[in-house]
PDB file of N, CA and C in Angstrom:
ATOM      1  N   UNK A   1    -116.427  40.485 -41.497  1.00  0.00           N
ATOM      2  CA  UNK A   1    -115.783  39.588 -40.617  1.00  0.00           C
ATOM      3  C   UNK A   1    -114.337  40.001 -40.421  1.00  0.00           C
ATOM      4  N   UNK A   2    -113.845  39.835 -39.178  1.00  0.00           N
ATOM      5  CA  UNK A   2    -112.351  40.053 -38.775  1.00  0.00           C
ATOM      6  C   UNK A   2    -111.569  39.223 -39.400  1.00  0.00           C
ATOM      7  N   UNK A   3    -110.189  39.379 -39.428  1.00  0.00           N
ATOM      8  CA  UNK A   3    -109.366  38.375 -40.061  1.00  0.00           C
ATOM      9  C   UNK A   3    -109.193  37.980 -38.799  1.00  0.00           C
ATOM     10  N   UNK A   4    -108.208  36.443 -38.991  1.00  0.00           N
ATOM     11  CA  UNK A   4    -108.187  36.025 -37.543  1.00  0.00           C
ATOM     12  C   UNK A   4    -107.082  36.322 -36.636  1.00  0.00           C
ATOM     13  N   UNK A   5    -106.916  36.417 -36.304  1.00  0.00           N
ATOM     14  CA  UNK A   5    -105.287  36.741 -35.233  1.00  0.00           C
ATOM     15  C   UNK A   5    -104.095  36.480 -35.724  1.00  0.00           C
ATOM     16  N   UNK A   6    -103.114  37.012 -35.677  1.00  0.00           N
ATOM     17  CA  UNK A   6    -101.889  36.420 -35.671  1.00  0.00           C
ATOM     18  C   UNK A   6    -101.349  35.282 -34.882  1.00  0.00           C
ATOM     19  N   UNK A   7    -100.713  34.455 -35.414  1.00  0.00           N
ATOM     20  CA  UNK A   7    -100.347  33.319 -34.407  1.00  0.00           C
ATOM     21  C   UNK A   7     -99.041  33.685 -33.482  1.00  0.00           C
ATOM     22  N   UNK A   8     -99.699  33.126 -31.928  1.00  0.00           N
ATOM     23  CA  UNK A   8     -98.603  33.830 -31.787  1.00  0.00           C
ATOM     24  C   UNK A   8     -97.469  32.734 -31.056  1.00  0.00           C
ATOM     25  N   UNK A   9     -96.541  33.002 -30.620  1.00  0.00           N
ATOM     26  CA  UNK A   9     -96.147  32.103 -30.543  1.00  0.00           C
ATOM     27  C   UNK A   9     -95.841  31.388 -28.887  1.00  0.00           C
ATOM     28  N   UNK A  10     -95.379  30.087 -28.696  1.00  0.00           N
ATOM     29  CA  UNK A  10     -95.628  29.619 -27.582  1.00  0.00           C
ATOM     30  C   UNK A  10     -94.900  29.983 -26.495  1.00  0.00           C
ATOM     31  N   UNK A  11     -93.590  30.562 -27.150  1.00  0.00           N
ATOM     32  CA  UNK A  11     -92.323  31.198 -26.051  1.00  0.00           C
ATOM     33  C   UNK A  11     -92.587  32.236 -25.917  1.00  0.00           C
ATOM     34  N   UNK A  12     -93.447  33.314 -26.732  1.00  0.00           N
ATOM     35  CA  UNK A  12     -93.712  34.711 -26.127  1.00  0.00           C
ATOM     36  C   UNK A  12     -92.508  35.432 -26.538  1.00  0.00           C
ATOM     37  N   UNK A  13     -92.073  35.766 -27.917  1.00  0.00           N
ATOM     38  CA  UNK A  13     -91.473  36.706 -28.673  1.00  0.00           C
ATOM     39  C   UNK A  13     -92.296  37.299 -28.612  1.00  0.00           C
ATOM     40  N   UNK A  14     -91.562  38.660 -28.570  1.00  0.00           N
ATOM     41  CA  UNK A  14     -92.264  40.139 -29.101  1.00  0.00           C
ATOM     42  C   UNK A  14     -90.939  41.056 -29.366  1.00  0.00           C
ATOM     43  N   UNK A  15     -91.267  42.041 -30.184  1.00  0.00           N
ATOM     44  CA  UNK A  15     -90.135  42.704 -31.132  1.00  0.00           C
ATOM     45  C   UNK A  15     -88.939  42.989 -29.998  1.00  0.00           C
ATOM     46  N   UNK A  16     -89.144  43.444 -29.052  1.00  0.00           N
ATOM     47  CA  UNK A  16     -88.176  43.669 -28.034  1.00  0.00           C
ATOM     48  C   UNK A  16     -87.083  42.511 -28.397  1.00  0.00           C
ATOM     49  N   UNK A  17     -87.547  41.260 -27.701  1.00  0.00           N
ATOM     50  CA  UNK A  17     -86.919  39.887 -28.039  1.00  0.00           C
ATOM     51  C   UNK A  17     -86.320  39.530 -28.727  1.00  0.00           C
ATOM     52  N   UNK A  18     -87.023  39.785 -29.968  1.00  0.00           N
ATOM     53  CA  UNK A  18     -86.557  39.499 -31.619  1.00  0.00           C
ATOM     54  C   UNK A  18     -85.606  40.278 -31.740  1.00  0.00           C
ATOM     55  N   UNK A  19     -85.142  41.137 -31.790  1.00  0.00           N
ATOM     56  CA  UNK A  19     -84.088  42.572 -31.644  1.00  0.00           C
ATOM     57  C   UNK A  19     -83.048  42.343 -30.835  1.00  0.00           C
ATOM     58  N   UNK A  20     -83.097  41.906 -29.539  1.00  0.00           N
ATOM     59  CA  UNK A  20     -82.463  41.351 -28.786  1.00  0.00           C
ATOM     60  C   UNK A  20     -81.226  40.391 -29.274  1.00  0.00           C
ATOM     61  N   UNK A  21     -82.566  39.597 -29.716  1.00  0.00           N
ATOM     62  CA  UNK A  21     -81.928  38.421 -30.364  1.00  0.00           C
ATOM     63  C   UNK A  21     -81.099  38.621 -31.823  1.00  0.00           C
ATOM     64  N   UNK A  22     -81.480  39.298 -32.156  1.00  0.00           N
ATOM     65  CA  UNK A  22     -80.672  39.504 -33.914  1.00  0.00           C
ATOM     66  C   UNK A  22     -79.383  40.471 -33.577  1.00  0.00           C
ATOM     67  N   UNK A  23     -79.414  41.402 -32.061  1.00  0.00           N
ATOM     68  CA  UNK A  23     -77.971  42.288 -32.084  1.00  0.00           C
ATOM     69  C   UNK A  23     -77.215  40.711 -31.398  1.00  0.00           C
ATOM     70  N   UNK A  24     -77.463  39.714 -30.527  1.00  0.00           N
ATOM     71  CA  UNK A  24     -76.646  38.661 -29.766  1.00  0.00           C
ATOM     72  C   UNK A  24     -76.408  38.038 -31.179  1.00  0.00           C
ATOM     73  N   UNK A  25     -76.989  37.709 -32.237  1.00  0.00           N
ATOM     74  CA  UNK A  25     -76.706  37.019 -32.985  1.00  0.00           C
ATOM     75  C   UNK A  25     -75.289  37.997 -34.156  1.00  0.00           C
ATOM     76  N   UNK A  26     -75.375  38.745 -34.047  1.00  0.00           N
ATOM     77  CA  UNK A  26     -75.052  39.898 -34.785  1.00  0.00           C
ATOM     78  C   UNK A  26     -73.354  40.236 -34.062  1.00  0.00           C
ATOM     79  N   UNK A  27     -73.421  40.166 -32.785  1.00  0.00           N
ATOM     80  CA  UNK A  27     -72.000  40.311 -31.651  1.00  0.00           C
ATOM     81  C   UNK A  27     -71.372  38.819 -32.095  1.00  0.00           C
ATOM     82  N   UNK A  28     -72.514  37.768 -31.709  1.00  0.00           N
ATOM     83  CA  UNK A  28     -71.763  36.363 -32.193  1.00  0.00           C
ATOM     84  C   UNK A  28     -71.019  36.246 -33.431  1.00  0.00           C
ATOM     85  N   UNK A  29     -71.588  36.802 -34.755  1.00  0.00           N
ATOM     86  CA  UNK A  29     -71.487  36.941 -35.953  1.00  0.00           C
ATOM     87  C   UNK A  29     -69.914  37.243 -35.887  1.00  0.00           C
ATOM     88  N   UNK A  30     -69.880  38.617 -35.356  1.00  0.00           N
ATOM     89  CA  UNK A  30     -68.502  39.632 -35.760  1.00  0.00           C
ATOM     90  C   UNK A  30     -67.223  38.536 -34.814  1.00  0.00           C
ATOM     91  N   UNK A  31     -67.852  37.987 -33.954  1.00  0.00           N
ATOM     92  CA  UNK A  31     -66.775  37.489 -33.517  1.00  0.00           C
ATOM     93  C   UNK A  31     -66.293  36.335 -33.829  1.00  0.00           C
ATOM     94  N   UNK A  32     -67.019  35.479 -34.582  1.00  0.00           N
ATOM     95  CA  UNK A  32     -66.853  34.445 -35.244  1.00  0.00           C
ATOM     96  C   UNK A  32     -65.800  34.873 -36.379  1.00  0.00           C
ATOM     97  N   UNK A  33     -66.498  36.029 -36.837  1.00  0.00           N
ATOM     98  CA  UNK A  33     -65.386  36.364 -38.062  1.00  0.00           C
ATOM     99  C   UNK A  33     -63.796  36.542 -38.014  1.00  0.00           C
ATOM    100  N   UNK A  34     -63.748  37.287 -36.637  1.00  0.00           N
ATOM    101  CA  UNK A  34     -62.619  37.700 -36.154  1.00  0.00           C
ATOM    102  C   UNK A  34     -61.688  36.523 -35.777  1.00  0.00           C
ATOM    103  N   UNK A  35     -62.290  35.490 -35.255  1.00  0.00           N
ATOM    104  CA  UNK A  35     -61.928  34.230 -34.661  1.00  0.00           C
ATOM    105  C   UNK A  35     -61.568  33.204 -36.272  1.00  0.00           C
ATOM    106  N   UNK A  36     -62.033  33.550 -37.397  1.00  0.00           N
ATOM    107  CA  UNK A  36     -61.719  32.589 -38.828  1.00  0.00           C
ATOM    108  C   UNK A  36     -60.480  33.604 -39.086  1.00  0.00           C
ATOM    109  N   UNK A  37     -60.668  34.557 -38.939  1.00  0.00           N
ATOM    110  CA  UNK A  37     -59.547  35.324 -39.370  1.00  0.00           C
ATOM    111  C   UNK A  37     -57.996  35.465 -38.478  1.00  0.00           C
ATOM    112  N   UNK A  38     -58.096  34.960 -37.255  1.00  0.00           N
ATOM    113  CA  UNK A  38     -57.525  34.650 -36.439  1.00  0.00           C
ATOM    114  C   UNK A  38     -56.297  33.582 -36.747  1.00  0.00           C
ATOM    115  N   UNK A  39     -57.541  32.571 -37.078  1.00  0.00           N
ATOM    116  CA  UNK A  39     -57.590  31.100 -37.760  1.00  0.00           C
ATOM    117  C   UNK A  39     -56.339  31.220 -38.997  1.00  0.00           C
ATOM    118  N   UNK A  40     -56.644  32.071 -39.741  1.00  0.00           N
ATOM    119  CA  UNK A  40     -56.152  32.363 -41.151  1.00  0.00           C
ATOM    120  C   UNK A  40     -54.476  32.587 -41.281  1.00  0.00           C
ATOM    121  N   UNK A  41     -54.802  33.746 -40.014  1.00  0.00           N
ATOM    122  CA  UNK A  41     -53.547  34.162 -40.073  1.00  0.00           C
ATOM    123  C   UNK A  41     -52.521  33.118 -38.814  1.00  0.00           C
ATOM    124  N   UNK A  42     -53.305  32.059 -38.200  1.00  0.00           N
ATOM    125  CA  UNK A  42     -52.167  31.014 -37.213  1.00  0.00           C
ATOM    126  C   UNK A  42     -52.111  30.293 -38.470  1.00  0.00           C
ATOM    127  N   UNK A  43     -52.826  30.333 -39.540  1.00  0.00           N
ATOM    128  CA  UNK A  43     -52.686  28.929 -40.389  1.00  0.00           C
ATOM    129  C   UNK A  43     -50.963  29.607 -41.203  1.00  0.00           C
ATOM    130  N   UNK A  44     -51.335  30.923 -41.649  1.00  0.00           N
ATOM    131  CA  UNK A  44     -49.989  31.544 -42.263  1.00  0.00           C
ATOM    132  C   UNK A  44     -49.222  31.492 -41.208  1.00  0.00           C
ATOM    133  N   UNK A  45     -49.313  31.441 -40.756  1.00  0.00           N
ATOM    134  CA  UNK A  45     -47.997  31.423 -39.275  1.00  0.00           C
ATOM    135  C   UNK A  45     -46.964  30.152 -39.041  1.00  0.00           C
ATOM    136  N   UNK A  46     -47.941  29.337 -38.981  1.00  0.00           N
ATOM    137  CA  UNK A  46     -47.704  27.970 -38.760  1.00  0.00           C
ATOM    138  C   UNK A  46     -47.115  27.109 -39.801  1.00  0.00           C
ATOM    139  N   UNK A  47     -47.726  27.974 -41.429  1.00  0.00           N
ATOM    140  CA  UNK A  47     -47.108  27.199 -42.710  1.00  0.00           C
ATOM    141  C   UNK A  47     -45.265  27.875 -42.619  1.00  0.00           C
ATOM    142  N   UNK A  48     -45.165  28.824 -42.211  1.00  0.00           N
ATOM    143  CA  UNK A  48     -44.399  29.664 -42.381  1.00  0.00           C
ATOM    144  C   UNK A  48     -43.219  28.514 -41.648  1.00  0.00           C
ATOM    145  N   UNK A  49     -43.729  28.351 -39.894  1.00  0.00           N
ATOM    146  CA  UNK A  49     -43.128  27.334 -39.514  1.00  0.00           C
ATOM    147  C   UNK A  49     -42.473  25.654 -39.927  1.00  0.00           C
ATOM    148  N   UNK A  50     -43.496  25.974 -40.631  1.00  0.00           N
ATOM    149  CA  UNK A  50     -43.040  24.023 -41.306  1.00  0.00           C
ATOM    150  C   UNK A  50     -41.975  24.285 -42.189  1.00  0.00           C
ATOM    151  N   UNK A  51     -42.031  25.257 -43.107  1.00  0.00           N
ATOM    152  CA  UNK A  51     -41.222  25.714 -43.836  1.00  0.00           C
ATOM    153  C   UNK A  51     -39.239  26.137 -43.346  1.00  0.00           C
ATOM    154  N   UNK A  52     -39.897  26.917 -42.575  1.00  0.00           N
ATOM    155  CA  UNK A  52     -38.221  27.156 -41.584  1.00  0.00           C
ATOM    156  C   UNK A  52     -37.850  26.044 -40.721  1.00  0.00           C
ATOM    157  N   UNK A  53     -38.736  24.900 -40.728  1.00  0.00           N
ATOM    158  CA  UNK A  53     -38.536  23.309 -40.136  1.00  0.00           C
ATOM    159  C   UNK A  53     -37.816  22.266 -40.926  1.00  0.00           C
ATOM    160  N   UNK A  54     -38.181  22.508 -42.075  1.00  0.00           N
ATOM    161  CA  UNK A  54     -38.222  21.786 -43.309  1.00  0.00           C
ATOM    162  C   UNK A  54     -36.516  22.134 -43.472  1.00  0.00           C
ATOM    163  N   UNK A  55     -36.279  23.664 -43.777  1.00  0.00           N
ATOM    164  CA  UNK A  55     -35.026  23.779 -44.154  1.00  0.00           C
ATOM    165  C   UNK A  55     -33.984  23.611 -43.026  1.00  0.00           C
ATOM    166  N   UNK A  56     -34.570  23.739 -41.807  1.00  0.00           N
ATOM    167  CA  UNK A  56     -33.494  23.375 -40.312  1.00  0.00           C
ATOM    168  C   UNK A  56     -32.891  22.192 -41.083  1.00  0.00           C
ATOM    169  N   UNK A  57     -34.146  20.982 -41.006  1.00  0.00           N
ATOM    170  CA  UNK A  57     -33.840  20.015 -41.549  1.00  0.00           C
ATOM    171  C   UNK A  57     -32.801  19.152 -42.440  1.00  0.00           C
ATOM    172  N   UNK A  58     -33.382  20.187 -43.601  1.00  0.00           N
ATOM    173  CA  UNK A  58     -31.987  19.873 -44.614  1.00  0.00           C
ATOM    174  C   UNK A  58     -30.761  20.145 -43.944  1.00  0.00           C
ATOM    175  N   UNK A  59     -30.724  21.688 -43.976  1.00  0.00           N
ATOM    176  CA  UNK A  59     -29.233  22.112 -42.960  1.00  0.00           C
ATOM    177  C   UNK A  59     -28.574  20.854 -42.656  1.00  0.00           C
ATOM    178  N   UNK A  60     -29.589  20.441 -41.316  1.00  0.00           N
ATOM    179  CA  UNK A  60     -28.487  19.696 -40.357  1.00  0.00           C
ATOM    180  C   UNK A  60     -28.381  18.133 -41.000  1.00  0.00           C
ATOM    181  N   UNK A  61     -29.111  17.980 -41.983  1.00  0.00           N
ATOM    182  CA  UNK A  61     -28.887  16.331 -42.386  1.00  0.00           C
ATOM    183  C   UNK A  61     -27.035  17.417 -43.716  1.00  0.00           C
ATOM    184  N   UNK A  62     -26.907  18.194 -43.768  1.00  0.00           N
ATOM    185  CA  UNK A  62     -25.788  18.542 -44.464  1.00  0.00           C
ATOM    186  C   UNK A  62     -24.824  18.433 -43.473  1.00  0.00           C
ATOM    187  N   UNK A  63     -25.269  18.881 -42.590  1.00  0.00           N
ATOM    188  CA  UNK A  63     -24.151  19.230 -41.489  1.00  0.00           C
ATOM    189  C   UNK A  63     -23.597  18.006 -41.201  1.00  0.00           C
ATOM    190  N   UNK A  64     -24.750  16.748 -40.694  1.00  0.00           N
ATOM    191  CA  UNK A  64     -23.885  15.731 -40.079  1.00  0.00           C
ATOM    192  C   UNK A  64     -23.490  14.725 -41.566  1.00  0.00           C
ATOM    193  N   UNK A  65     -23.334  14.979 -42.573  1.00  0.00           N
ATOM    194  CA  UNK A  65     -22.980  14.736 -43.996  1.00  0.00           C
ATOM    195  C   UNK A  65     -21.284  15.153 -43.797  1.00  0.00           C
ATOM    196  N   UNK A  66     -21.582  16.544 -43.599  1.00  0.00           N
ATOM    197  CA  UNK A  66     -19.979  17.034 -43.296  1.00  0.00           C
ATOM    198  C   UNK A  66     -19.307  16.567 -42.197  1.00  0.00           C
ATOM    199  N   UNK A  67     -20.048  16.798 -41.366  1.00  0.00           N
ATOM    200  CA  UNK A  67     -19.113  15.949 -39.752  1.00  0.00           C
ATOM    201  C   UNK A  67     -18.555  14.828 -40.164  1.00  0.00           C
ATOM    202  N   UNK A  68     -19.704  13.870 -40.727  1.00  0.00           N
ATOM    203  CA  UNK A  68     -19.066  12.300 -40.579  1.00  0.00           C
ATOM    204  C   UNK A  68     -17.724  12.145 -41.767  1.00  0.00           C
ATOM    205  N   UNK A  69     -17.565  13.224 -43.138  1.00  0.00           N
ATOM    206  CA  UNK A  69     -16.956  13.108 -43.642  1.00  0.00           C
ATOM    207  C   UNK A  69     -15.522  13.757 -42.977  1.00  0.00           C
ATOM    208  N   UNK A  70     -15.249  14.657 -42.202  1.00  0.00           N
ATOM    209  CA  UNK A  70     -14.706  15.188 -41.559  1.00  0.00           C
ATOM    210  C   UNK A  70     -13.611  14.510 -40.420  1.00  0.00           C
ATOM    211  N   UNK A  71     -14.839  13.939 -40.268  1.00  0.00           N
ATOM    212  CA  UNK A  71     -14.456  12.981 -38.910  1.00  0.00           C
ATOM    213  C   UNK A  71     -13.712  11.577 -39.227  1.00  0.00           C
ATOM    214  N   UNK A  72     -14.091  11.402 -40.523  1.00  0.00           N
ATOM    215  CA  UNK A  72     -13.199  10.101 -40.784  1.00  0.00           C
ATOM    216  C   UNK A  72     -12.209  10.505 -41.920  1.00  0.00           C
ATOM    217  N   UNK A  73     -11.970  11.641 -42.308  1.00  0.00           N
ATOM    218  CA  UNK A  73     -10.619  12.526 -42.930  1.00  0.00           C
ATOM    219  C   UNK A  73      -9.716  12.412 -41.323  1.00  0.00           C
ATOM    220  N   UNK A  74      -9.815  12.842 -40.409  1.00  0.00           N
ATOM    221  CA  UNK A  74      -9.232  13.660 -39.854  1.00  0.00           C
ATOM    222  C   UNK A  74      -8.680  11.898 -39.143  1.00  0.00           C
ATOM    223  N   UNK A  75      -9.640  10.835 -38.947  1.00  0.00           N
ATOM    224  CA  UNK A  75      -9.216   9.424 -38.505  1.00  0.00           C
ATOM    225  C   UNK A  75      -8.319   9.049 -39.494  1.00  0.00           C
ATOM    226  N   UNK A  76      -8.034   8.878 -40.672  1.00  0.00           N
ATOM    227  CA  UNK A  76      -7.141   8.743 -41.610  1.00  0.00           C
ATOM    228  C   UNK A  76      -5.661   9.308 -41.168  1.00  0.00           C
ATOM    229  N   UNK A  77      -5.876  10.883 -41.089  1.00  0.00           N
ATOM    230  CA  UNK A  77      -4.632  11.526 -41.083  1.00  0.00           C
ATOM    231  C   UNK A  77      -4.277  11.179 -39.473  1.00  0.00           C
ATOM    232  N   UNK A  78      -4.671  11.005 -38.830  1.00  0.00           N
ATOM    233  CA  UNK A  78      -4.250  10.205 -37.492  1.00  0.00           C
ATOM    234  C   UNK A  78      -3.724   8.988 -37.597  1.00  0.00           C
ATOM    235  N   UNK A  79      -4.122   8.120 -38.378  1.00  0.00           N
ATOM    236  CA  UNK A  79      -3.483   6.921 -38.702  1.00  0.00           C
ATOM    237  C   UNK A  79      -2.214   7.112 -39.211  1.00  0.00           C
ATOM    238  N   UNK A  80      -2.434   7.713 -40.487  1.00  0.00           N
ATOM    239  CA  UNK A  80      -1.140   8.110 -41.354  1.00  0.00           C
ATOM    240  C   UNK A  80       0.249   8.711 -40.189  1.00  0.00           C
ATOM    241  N   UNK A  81      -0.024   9.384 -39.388  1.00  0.00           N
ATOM    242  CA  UNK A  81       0.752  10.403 -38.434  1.00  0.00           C
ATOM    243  C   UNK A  81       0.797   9.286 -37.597  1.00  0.00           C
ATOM    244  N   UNK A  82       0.617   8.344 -36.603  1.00  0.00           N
ATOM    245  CA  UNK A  82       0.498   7.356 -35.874  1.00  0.00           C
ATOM    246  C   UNK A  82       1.117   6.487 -36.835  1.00  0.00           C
ATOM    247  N   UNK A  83       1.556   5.842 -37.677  1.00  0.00           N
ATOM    248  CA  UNK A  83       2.189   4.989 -38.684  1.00  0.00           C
ATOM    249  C   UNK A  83       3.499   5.275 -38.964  1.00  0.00           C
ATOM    250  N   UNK A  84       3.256   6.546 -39.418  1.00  0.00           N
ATOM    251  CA  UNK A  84       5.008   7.408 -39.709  1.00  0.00           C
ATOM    252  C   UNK A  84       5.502   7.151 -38.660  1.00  0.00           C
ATOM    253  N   UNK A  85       5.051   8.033 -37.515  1.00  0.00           N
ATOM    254  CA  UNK A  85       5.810   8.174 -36.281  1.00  0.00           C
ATOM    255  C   UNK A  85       6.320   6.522 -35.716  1.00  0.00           C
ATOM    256  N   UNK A  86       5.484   5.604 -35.809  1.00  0.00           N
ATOM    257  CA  UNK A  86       5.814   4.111 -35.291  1.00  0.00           C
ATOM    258  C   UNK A  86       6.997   3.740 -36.460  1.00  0.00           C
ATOM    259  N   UNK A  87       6.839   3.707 -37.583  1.00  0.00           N
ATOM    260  CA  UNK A  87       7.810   3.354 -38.765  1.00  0.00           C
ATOM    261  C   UNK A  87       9.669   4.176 -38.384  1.00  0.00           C
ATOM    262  N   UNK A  88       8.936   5.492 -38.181  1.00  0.00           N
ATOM    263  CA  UNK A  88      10.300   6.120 -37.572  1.00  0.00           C
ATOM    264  C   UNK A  88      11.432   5.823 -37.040  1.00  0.00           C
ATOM    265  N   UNK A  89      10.040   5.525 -35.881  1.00  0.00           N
ATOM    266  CA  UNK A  89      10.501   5.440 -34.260  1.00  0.00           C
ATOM    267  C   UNK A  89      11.421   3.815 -34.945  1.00  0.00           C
ATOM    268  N   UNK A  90      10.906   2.771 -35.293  1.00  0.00           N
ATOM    269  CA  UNK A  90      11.523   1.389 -35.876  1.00  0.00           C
ATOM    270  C   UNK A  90      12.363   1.474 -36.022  1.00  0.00           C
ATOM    271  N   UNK A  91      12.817   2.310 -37.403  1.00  0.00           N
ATOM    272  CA  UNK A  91      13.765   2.485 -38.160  1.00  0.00           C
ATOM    273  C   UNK A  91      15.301   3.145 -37.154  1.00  0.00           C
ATOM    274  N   UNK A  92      14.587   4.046 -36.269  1.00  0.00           N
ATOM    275  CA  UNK A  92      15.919   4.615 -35.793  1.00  0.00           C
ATOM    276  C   UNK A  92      16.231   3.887 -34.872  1.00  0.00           C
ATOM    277  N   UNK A  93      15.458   3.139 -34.197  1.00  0.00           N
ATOM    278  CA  UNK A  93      15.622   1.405 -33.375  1.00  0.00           C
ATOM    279  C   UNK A  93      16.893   0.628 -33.674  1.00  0.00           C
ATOM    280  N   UNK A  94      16.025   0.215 -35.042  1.00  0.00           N
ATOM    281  CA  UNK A  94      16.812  -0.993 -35.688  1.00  0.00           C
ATOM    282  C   UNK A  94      17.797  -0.101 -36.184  1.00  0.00           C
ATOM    283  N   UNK A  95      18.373   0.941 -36.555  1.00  0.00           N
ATOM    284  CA  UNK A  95      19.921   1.871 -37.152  1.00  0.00           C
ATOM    285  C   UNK A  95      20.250   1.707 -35.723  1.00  0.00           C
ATOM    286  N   UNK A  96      20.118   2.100 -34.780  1.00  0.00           N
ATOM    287  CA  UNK A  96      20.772   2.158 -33.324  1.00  0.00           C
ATOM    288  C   UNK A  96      21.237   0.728 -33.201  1.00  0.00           C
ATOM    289  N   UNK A  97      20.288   0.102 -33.502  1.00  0.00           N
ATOM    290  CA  UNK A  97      20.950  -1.801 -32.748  1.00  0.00           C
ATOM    291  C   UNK A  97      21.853  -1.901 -34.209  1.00  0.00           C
ATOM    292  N   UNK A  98      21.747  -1.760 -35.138  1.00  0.00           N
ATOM    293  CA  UNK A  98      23.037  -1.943 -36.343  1.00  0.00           C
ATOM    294  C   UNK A  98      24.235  -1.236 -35.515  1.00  0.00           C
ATOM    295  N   UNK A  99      23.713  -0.302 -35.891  1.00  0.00           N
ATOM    296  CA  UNK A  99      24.934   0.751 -34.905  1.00  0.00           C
ATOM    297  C   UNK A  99      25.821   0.273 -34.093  1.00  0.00           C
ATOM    298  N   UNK A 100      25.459  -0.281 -33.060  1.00  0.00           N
ATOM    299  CA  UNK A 100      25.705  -0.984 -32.180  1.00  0.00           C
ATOM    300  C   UNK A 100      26.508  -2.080 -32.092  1.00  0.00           C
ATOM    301  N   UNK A 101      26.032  -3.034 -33.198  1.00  0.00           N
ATOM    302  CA  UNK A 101      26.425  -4.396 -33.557  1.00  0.00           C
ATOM    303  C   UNK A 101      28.061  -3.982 -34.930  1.00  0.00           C
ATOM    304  N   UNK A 102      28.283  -3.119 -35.101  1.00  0.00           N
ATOM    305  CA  UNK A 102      29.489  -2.812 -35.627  1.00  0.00           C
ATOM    306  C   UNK A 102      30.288  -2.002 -35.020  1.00  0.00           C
TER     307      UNK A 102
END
């Protein structure tokens, strides 16, 4: 007695097909890989970024640390210089009207 047939199947593979199909799967493959590796290296890219973000960061929270201290040194010595000069200016006022009055 014969053995019985191979089953075959309902879509009609045959090795051609199958071959076909395993190099498309095989192109998909490599490019998938290329595309994680892609992946890998935007992920190093991008950490790299947060990092030189991170320290902008600090920087400028120093910076406006210094400004504001800066900025209200420099309002002080404006006062001080604006005070003298008014006290001065008084003083040689009131010596002029003495002056005057003798």
């Amino acid at each position: 007695m014969d053995p019985p047939p191979l089953p075959v199947s309902r879509i009609g593979w045959d090795d051609e097909k199958i071959m076909r199909t395993r190099r498309e799967l095989n192109t998909v493959k490599s490019i998938m890989k290329e595309n994680v590796q892609k992946i890998m290296e935007r992920q190093g890219k991008l950490d790299d970024l947060v990092e030189r973000a991170q320290r902008l960061e600090e920087a400028s929270d120093v910076y406006v640390k210094c400004a504001v201290k800066i900025k209200r040194e420099m309002s002080w010595k404006h006062r001080a210089i604006r005070y003298t000069i008014i006290g001065v200016s008084s003083l040689s006022a009131l010596a002029g009207l003495a002056y005057s009055f003798l």
